[in-house]
Protein backbone atom coordinates (compact mmCIF):
# COMPACT_ATOMS: atom_id res chain seq x y z
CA UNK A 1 86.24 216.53 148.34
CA UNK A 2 87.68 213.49 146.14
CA UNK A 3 84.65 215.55 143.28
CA UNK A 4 87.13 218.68 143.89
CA UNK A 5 90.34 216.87 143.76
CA UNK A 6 88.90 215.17 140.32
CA UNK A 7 87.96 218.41 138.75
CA UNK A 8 91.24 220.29 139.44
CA UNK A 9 93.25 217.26 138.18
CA UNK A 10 91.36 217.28 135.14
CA UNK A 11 91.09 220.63 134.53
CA UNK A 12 95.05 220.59 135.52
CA UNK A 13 95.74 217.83 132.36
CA UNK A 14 93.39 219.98 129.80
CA UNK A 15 95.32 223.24 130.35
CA UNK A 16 98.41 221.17 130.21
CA UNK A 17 96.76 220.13 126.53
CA UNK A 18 96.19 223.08 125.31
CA UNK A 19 92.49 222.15 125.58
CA UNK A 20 91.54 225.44 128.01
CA UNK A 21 92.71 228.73 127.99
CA UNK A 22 92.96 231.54 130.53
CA UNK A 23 90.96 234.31 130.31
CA UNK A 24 91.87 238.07 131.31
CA UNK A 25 89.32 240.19 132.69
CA UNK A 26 87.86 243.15 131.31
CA UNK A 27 86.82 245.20 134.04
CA UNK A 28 85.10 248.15 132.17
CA UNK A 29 82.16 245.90 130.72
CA UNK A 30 81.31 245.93 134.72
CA UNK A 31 78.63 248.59 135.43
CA UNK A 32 80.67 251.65 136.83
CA UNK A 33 79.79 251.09 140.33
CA UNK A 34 81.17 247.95 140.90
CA UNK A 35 84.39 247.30 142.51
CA UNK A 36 86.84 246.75 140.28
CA UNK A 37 89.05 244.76 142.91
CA UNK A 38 86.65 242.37 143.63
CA UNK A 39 87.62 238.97 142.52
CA UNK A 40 83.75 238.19 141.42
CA UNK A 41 83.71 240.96 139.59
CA UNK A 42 87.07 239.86 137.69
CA UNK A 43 84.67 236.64 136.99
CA UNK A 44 81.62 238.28 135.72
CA UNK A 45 83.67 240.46 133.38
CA UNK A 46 84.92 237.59 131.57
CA UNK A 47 81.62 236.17 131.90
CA UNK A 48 79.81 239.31 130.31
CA UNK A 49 82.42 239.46 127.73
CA UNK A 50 81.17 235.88 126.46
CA UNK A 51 77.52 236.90 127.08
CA UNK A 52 76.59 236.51 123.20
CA UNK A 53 77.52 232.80 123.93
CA UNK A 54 75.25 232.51 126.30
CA UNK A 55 78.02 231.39 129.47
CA UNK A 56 76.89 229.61 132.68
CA UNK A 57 78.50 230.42 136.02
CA UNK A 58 78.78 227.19 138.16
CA UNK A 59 79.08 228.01 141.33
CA UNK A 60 78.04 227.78 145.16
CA UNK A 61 79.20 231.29 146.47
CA UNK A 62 75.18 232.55 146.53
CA UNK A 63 76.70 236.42 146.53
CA UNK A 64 78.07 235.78 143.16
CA UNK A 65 74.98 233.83 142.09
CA UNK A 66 72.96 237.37 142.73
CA UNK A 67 75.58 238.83 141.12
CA UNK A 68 75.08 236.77 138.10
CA UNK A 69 71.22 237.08 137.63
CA UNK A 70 71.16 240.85 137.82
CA UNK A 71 73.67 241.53 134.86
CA UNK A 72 71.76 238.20 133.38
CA UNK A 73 74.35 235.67 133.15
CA UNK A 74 73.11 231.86 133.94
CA UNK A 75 74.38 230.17 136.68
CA UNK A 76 73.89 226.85 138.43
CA UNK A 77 75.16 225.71 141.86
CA UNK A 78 77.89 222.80 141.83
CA UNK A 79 74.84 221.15 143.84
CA UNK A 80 72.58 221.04 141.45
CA UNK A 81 74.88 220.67 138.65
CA UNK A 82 75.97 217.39 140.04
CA UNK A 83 72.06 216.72 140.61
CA UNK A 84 71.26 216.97 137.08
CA UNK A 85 74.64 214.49 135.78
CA UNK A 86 73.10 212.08 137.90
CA UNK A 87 70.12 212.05 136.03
């Protein structure tokens, strides 16, 4: 948890910076049957409306990962994200 607490406190001082920026969904690059309430889908919008950047999804939440890898979008869990810092 103190990982968690140091994440949101510096992603907390960036946006305070100006460093980050918010990001509204675009729910009609979704394929047409997916729910367009679903806050992973609000997520993969913005992540397939980056796709020509190539974005990675860092997460845990293993629906989202599958999610993710069928509209091809990278994504690594915090897990092994941490694994690979280490390194």
């Amino acid at each position: 948890q103190k990982k968690v607490q140091k994440a949101l406190k510096s992603i907390n001082h960036h946006i305070d910076n100006r460093d980050l920026r918010l990001e509204v969904a675009d729910l009609s690059l979704l394929p047409k049957d997916f729910n367009k309430r679903s806050p992973d889908n609000f997520i993969l919008s913005v992540l397939l409306k980056y796709s020509s950047e190539n974005p990675i999804l860092l997460t845990s939440d293993i629906g989202l990962q599958v999610k993710a890898k069928g509209l091809g979008i990278s994504n690594i869990s915090l897990k092994e994200f941490l694994r690979q810092t280490k390194a």
